[in-house]
Protein backbone atom coordinates (compact mmCIF):
# COMPACT_ATOMS: atom_id res chain seq x y z
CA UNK A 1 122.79 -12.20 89.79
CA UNK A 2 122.79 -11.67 86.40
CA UNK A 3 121.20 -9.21 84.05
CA UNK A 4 119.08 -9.29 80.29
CA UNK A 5 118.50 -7.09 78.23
CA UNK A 6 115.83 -7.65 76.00
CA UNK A 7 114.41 -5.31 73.21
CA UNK A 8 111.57 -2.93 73.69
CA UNK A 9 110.53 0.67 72.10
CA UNK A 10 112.37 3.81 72.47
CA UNK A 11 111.15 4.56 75.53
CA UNK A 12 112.19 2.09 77.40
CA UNK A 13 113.95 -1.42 77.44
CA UNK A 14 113.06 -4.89 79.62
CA UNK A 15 116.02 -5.90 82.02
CA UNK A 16 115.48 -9.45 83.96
CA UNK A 17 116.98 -9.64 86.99
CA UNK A 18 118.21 -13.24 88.72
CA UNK A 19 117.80 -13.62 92.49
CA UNK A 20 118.05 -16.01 94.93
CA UNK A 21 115.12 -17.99 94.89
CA UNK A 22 115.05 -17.32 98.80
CA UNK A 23 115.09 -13.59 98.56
CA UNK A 24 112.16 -14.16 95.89
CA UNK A 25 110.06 -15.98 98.21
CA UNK A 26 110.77 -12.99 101.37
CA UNK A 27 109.92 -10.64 98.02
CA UNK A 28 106.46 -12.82 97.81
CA UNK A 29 105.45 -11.91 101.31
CA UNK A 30 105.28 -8.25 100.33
CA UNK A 31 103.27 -9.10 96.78
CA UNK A 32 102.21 -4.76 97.61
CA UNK A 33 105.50 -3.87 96.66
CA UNK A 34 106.01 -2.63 93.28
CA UNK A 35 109.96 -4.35 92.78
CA UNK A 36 110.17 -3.00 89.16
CA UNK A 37 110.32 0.56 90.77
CA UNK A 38 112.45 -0.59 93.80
CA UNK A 39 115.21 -2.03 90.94
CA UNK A 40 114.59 0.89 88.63
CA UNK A 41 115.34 3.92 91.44
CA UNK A 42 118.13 1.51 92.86
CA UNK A 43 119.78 1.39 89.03
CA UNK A 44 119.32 5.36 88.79
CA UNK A 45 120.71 6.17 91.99
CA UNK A 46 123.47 3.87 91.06
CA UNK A 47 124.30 5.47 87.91
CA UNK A 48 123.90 8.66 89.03
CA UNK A 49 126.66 7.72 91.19
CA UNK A 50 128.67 6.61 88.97
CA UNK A 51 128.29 9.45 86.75
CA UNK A 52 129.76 11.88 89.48
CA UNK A 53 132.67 9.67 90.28
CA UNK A 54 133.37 9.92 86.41
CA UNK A 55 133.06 13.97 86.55
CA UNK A 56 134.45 14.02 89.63
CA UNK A 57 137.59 12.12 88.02
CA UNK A 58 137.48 14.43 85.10
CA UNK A 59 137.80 17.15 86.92
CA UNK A 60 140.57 16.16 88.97
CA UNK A 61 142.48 15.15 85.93
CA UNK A 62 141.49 18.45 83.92
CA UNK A 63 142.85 20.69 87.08
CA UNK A 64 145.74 18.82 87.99
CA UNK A 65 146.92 19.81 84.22
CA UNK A 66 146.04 23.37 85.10
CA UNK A 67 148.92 24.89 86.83
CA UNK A 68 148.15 28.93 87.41
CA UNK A 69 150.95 31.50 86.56
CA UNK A 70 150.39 33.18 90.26
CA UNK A 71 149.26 31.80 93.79
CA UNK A 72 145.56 32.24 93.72
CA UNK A 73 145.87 35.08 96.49
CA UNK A 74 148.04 37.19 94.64
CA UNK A 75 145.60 37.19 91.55
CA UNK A 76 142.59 38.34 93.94
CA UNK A 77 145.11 40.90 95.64
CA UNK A 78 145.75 42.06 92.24
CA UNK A 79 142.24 42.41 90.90
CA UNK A 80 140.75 44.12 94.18
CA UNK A 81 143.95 47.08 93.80
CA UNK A 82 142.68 47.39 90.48
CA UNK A 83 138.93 47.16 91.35
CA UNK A 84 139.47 50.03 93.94
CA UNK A 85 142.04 52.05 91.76
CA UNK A 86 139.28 52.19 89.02
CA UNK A 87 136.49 53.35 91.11
């Protein structure tokens, strides 16, 4: 499969797709279909995919780099004794 990009206005661009000229003729015998749509929500679920791996990744790399001064149960020990001291 492969994929063009030609020009279009700032809204939106034209991208051809390339399929098998089998799978086009199944794609005939459903001519109700709208395919542009089908392509276009398969490319945004896609990339919204992709997009969480990334921040997912991010993430990962951003807390791996944070190492905390105390054990994450001492801190909330800590700040409920002083929560309850206060009040």
């Amino acid at each position: 499969m492969s994929v063009h990009i030609l020009s279009g206005d700032a809204m939106s661009v034209k991208v051809t797709v390339r399929v098998p000229r089998e799978l086009k003729k199944r794609m005939d015998m459903f001519s109700y279909v709208n395919w542009s749509e089908v392509v276009r929500k398969a490319i945004e679920e896609k990339v919204r995919e992709e997009e969480v791996k990334l921040a997912l990744k991010i993430m990962g790399e951003i807390s791996a780099k944070a190492k905390p001064e105390k054990p994450l149960a001492k801190v909330i020990r800590e700040f409920r004794d002083r929560r309850c001291r206060s009040a």
